[in-house]
N, C-alpha and C. Protein backbone atom coordinates (compact mmCIF):
# COMPACT_ATOMS: atom_id res chain seq x y z
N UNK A 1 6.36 2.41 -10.05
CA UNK A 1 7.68 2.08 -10.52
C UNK A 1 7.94 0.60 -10.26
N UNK A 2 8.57 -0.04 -11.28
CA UNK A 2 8.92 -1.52 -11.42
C UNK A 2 10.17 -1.48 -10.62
N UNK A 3 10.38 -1.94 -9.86
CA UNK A 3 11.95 -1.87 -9.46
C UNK A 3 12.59 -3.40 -9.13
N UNK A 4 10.91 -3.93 -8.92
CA UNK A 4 11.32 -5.72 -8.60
C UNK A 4 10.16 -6.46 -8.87
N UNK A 5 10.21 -7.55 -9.83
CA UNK A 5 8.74 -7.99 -10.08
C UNK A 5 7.75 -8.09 -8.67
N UNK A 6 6.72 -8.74 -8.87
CA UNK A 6 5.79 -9.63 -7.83
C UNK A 6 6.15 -10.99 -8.00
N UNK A 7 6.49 -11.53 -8.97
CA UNK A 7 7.09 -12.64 -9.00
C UNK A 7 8.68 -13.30 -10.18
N UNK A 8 8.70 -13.89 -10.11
CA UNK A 8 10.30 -15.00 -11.01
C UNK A 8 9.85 -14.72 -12.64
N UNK A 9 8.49 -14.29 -13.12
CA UNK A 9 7.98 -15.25 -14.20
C UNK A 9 8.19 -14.45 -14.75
N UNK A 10 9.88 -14.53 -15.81
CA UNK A 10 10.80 -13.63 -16.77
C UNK A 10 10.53 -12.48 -16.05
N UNK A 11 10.60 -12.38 -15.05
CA UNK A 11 10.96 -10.70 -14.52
C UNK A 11 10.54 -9.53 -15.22
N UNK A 12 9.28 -9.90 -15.54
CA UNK A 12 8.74 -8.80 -16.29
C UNK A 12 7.28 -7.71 -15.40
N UNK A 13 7.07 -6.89 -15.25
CA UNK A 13 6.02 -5.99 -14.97
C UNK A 13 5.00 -5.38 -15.01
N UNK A 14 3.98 -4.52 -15.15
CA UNK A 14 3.56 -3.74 -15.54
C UNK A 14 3.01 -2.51 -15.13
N UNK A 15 3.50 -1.37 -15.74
CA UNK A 15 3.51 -0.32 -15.28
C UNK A 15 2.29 0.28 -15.59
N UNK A 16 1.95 1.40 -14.66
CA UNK A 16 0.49 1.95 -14.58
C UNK A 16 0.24 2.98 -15.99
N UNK A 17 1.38 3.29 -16.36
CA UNK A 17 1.15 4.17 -17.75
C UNK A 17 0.48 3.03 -18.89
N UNK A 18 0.95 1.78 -18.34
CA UNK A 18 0.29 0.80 -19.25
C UNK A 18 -1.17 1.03 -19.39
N UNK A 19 -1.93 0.66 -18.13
CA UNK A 19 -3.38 0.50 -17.72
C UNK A 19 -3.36 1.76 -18.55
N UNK A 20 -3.09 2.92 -18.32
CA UNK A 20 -3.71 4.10 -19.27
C UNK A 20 -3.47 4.36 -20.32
N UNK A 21 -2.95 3.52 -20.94
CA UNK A 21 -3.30 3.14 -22.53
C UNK A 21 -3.33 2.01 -22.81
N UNK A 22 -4.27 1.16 -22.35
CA UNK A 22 -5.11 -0.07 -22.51
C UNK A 22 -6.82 0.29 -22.23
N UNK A 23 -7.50 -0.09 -23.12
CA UNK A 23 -9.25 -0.08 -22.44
C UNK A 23 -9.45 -1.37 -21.83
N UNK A 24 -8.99 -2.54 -22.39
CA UNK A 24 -9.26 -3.47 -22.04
C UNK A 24 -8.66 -4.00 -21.01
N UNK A 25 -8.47 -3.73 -19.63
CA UNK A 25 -7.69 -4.49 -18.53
C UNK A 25 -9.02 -5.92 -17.38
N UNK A 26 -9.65 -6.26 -18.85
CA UNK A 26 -10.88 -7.08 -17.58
C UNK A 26 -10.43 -8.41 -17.17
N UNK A 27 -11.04 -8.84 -16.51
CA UNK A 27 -10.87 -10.32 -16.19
C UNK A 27 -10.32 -11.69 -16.72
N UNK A 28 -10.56 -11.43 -17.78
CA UNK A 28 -9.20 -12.53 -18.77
C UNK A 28 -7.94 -12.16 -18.71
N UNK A 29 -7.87 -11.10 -18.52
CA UNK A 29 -6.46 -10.36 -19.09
C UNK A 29 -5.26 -10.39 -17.26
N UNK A 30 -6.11 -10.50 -16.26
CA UNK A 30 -6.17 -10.62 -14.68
C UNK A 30 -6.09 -11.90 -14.80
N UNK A 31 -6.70 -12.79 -15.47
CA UNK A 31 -6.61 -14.24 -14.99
C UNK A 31 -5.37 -14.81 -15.81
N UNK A 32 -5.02 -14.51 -16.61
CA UNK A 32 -4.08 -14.97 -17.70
C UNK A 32 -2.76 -14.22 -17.07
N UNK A 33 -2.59 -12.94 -16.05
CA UNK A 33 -1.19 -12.69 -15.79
C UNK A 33 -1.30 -13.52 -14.27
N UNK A 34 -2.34 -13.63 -13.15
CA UNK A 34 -2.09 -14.68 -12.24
C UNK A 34 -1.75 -15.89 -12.15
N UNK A 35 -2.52 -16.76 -13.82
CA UNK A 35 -2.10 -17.94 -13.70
C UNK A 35 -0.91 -18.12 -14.42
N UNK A 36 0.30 -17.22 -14.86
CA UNK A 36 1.52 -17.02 -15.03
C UNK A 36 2.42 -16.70 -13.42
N UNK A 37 1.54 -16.41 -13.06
CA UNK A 37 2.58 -15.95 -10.92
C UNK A 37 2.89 -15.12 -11.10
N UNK A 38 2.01 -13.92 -11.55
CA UNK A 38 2.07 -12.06 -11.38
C UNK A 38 1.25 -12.28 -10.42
N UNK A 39 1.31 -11.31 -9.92
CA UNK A 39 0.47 -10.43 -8.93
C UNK A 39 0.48 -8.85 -9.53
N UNK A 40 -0.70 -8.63 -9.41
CA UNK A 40 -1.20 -6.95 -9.96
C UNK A 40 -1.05 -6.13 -8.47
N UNK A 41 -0.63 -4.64 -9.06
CA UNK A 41 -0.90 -4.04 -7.57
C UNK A 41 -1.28 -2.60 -8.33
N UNK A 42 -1.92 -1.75 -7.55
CA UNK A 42 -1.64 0.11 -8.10
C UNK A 42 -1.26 0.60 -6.70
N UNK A 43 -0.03 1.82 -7.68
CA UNK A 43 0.99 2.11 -6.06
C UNK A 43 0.55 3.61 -6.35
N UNK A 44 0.61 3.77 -5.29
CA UNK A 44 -0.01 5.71 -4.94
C UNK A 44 -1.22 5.87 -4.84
N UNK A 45 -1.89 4.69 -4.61
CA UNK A 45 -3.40 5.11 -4.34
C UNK A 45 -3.50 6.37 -3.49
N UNK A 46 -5.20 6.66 -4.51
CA UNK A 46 -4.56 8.15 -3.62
C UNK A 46 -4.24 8.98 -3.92
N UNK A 47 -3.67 8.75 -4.92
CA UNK A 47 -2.92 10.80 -5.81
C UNK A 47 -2.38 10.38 -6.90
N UNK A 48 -3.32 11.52 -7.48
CA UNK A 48 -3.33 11.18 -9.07
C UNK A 48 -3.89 10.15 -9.71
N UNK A 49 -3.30 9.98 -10.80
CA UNK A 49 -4.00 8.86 -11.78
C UNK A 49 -4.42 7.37 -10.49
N UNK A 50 -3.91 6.96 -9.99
CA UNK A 50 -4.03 6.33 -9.38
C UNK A 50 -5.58 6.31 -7.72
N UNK A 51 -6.71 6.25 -8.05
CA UNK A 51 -7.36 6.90 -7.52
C UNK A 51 -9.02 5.55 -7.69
N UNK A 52 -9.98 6.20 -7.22
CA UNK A 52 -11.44 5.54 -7.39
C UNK A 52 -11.71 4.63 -8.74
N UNK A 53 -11.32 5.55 -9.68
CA UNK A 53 -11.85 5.10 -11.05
C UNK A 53 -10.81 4.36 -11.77
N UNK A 54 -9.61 4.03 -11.50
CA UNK A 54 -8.81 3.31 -11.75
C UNK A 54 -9.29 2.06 -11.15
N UNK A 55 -9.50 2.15 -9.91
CA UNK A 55 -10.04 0.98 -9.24
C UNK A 55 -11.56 0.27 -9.51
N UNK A 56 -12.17 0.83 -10.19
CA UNK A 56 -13.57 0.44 -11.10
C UNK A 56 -13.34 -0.05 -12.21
N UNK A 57 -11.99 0.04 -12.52
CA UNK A 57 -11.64 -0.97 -13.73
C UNK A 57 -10.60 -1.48 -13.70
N UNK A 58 -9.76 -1.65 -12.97
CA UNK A 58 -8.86 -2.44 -12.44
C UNK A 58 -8.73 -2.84 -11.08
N UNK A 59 -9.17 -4.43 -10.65
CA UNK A 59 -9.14 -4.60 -9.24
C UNK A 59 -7.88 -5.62 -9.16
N UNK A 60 -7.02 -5.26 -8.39
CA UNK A 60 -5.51 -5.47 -8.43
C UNK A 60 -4.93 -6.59 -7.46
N UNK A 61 -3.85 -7.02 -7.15
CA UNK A 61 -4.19 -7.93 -5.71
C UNK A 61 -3.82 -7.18 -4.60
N UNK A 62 -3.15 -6.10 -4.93
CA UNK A 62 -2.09 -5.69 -3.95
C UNK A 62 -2.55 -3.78 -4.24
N UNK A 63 -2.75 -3.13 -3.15
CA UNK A 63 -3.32 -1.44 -3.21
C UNK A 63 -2.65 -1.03 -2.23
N UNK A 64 -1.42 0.25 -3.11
CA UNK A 64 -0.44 0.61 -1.67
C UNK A 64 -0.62 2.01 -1.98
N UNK A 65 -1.31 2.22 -0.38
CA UNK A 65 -1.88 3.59 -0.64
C UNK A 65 -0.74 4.47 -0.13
N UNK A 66 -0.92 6.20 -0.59
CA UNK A 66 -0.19 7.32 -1.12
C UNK A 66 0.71 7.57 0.21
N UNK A 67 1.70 7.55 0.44
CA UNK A 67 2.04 8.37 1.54
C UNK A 67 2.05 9.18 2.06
N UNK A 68 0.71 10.34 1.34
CA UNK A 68 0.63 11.38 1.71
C UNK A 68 -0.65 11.33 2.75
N UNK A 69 -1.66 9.98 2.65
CA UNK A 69 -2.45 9.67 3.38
C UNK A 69 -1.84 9.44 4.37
N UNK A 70 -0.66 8.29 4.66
CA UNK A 70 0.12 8.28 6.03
C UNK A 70 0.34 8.87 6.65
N UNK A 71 1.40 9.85 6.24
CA UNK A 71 2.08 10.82 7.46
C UNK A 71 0.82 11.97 8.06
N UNK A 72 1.62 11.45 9.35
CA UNK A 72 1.02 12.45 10.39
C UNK A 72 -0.90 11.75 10.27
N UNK A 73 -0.72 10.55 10.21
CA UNK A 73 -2.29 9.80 10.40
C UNK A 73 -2.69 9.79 12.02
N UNK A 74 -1.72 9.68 12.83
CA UNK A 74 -1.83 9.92 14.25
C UNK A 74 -2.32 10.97 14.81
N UNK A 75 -2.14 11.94 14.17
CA UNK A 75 -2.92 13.61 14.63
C UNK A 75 -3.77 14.15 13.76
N UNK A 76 -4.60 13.34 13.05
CA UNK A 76 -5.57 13.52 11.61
C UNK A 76 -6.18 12.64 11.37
N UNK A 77 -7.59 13.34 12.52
CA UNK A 77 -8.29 12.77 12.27
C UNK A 77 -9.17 12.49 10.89
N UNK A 78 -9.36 13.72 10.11
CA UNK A 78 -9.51 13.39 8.45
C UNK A 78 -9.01 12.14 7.96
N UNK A 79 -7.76 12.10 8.12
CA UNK A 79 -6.69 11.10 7.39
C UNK A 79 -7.06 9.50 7.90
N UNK A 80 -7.51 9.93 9.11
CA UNK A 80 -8.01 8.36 10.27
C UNK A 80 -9.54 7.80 9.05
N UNK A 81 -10.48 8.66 8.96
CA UNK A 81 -11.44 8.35 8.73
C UNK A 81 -10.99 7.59 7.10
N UNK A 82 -10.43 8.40 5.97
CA UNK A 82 -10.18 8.42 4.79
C UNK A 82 -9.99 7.28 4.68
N UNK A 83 -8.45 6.69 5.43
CA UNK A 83 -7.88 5.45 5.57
C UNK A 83 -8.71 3.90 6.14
N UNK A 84 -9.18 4.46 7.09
CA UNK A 84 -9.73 3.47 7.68
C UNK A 84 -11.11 2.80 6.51
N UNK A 85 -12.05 4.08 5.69
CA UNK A 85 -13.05 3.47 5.06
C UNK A 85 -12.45 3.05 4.13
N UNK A 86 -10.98 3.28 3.65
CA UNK A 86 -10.22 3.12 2.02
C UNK A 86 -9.95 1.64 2.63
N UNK A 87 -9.77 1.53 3.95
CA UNK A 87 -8.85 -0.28 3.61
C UNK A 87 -10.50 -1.41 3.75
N UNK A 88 -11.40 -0.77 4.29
CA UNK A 88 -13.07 -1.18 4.58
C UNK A 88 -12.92 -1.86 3.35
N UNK A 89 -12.85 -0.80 2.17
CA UNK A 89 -13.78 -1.11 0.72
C UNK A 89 -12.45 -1.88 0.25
N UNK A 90 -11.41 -1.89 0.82
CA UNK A 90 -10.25 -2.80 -0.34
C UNK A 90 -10.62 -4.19 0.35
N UNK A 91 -10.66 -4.56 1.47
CA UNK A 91 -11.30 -5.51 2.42
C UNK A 91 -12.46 -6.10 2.01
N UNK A 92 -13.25 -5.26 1.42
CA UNK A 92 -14.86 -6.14 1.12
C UNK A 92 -14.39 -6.23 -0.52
N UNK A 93 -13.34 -5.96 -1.58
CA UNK A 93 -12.84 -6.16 -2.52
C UNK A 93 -11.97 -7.27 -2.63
N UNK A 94 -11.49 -7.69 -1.44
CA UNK A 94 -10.42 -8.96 -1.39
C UNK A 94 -8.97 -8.42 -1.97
N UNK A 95 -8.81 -7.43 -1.50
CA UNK A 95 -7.77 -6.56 -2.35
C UNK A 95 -6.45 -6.40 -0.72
N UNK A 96 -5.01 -6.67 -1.10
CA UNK A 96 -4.45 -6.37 0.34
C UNK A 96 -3.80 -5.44 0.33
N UNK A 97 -4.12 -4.47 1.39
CA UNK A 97 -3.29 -2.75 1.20
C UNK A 97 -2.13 -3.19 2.00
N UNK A 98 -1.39 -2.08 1.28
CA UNK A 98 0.07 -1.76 1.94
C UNK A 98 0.36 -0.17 2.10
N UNK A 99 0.25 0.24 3.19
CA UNK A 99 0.67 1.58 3.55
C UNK A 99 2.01 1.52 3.29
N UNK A 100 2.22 3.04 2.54
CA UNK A 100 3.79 3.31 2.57
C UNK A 100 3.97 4.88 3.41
N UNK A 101 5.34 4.92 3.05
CA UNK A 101 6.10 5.82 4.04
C UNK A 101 5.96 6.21 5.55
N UNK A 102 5.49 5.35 5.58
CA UNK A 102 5.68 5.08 7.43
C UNK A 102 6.94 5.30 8.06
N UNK A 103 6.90 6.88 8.94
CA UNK A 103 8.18 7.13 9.10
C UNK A 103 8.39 7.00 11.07
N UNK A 104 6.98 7.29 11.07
CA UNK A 104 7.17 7.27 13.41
C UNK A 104 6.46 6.25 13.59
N UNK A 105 7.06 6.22 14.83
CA UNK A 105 6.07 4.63 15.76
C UNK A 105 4.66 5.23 15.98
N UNK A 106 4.39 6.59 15.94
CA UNK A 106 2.78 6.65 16.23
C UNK A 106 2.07 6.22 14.73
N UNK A 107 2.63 6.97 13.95
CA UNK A 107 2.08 6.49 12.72
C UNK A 107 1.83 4.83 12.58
N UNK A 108 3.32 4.28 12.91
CA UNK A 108 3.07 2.78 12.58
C UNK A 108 1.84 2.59 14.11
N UNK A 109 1.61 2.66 15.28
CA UNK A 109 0.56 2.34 16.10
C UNK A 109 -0.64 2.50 15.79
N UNK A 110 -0.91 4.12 14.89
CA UNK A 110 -2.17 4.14 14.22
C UNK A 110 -3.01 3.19 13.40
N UNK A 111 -1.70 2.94 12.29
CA UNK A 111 -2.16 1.81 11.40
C UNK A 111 -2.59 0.66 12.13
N UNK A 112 -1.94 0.18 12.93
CA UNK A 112 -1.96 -1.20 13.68
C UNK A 112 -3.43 -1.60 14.45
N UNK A 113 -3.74 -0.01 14.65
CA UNK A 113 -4.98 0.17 15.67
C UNK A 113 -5.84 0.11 14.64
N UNK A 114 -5.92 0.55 13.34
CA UNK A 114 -6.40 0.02 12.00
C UNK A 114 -6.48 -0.95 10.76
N UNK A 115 -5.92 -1.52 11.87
CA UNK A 115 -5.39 -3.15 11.12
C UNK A 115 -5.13 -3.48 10.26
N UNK A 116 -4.14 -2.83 9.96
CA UNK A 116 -3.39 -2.72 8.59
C UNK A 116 -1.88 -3.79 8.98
N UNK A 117 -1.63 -4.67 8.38
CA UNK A 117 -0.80 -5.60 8.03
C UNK A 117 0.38 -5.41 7.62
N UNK A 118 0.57 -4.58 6.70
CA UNK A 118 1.64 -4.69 5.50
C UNK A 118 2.00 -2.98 5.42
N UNK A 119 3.11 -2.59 5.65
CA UNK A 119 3.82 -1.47 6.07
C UNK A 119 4.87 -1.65 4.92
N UNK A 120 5.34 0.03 4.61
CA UNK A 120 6.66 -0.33 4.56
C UNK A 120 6.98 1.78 4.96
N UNK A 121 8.45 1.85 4.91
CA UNK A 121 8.54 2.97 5.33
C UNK A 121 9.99 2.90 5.73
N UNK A 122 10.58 4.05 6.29
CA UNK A 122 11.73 4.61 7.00
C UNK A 122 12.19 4.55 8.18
N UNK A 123 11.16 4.07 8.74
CA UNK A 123 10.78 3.57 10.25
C UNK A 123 10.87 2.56 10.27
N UNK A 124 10.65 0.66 9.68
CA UNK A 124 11.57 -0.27 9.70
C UNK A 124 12.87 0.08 8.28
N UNK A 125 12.94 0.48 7.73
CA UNK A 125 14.23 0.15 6.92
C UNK A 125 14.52 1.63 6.06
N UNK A 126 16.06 1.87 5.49
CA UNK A 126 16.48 2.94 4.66
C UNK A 126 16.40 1.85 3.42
N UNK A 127 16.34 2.69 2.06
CA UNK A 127 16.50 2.03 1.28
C UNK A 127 18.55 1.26 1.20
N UNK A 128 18.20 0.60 0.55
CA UNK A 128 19.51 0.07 0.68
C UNK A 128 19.62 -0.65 -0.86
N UNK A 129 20.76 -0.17 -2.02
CA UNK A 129 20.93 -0.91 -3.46
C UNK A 129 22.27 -2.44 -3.59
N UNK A 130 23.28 -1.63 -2.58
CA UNK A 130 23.87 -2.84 -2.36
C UNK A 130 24.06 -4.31 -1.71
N UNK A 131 23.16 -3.69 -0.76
CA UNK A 131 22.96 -4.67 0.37
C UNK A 131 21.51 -4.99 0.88
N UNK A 132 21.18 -6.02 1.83
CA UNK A 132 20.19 -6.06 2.36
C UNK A 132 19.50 -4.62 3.64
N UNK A 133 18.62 -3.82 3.38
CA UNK A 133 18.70 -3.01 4.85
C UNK A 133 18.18 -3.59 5.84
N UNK A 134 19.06 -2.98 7.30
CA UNK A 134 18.89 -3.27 8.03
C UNK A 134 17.34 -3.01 8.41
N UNK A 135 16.96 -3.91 9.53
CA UNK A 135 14.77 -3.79 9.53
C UNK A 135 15.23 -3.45 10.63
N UNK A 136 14.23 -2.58 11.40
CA UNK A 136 14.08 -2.64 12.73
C UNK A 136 12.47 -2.42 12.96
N UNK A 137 12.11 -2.85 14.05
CA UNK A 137 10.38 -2.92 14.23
C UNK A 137 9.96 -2.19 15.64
N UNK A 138 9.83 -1.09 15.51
CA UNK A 138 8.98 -0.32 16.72
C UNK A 138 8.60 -0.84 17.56
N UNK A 139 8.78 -0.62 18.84
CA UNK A 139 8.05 -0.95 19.83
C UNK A 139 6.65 -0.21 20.31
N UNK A 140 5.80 -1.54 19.86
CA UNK A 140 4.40 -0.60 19.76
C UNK A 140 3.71 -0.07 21.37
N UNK A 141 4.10 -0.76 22.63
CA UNK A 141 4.04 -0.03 23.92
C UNK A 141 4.28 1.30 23.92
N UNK A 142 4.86 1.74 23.64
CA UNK A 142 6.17 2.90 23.79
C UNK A 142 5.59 3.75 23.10
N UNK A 143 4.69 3.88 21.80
CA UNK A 143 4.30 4.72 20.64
C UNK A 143 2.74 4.68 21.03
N UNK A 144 2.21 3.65 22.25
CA UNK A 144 0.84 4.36 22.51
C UNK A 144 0.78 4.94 23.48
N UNK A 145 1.86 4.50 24.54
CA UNK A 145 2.34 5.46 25.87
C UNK A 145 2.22 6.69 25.29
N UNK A 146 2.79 7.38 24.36
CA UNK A 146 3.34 8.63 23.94
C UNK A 146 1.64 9.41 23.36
N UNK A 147 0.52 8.45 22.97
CA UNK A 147 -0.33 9.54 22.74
C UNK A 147 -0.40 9.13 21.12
N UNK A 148 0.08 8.16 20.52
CA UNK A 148 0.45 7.77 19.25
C UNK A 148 -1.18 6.85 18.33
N UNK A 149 -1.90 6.55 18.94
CA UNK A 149 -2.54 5.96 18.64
C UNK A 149 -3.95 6.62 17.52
N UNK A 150 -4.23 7.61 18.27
CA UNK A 150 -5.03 8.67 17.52
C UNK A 150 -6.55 7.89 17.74
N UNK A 151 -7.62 8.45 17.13
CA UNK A 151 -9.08 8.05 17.62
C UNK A 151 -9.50 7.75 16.33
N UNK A 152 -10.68 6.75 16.57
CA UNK A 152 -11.33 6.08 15.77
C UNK A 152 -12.44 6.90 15.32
């Protein structure tokens, strides 16, 4: 969902129903919306259309994986491994993930212990349409005290 460009340049978007009715999304077509000041991203990595083979033909700048991979990553270990090789291969792609729905401080400690950068979630902010929301940032002591960290 478009809700706010990546960048100023006429505030325009593009949505993933696009990519699936386009064949052609290669490298001209990537270089010609960057050197306008887009930035490409696919959101929901991870479920559904949005998945491996999307990513074999579209390499994006920005990969914000599913929130269904997130929650509860602290007590899953499955979810530890999944994540951790998914940000490996976006990493050796030059690609920068953004975990979403990050809702507990163990979750956000997990990521952190997986060096993941770029969060977003319920746990710093509610959505907010009128106003700016308020952020708040976990105290990551406190969320590995508790057992929050989970294993590698």
């Amino acid at each position: 969902m478009c809700r706010r460009p990546y960048s100023a340049a006429g505030g325009r978007c593009v949505r993933q129903s696009a990519l699936r009715s386009r064949a052609s999304w290669g490298p001209n077509r990537r270089s010609a919306y960057r050197a306008m000041g887009f930035r490409t991203a696919i959101d929901d990595f991870g479920a559904g259309f949005a998945g491996l083979g999307l990513l074999t033909k579209f390499q994006p700048d920005i990969v914000k994986l599913d929130m269904d991979l997130i929650r509860g990553i602290d007590r899953d270990t499955i979810k530890q491994v999944v994540v951790r090789n998914t940000l490996e291969m976006l990493r050796d792609l030059g690609i920068r993930p953004v975990c979403e729905g990050v809702e507990t401080a163990d979750e956000y400690a997990a990521l952190v212990d997986l060096g993941v950068e770029l969060m977003q979630g319920y746990l710093f902010a509610k959505p907010a349409l009128a106003q700016r929301p308020q952020v708040t940032w976990p105290q990551l002591g406190r969320a590995r005290a508790t057992g929050g960290a989970g294993t590698r």
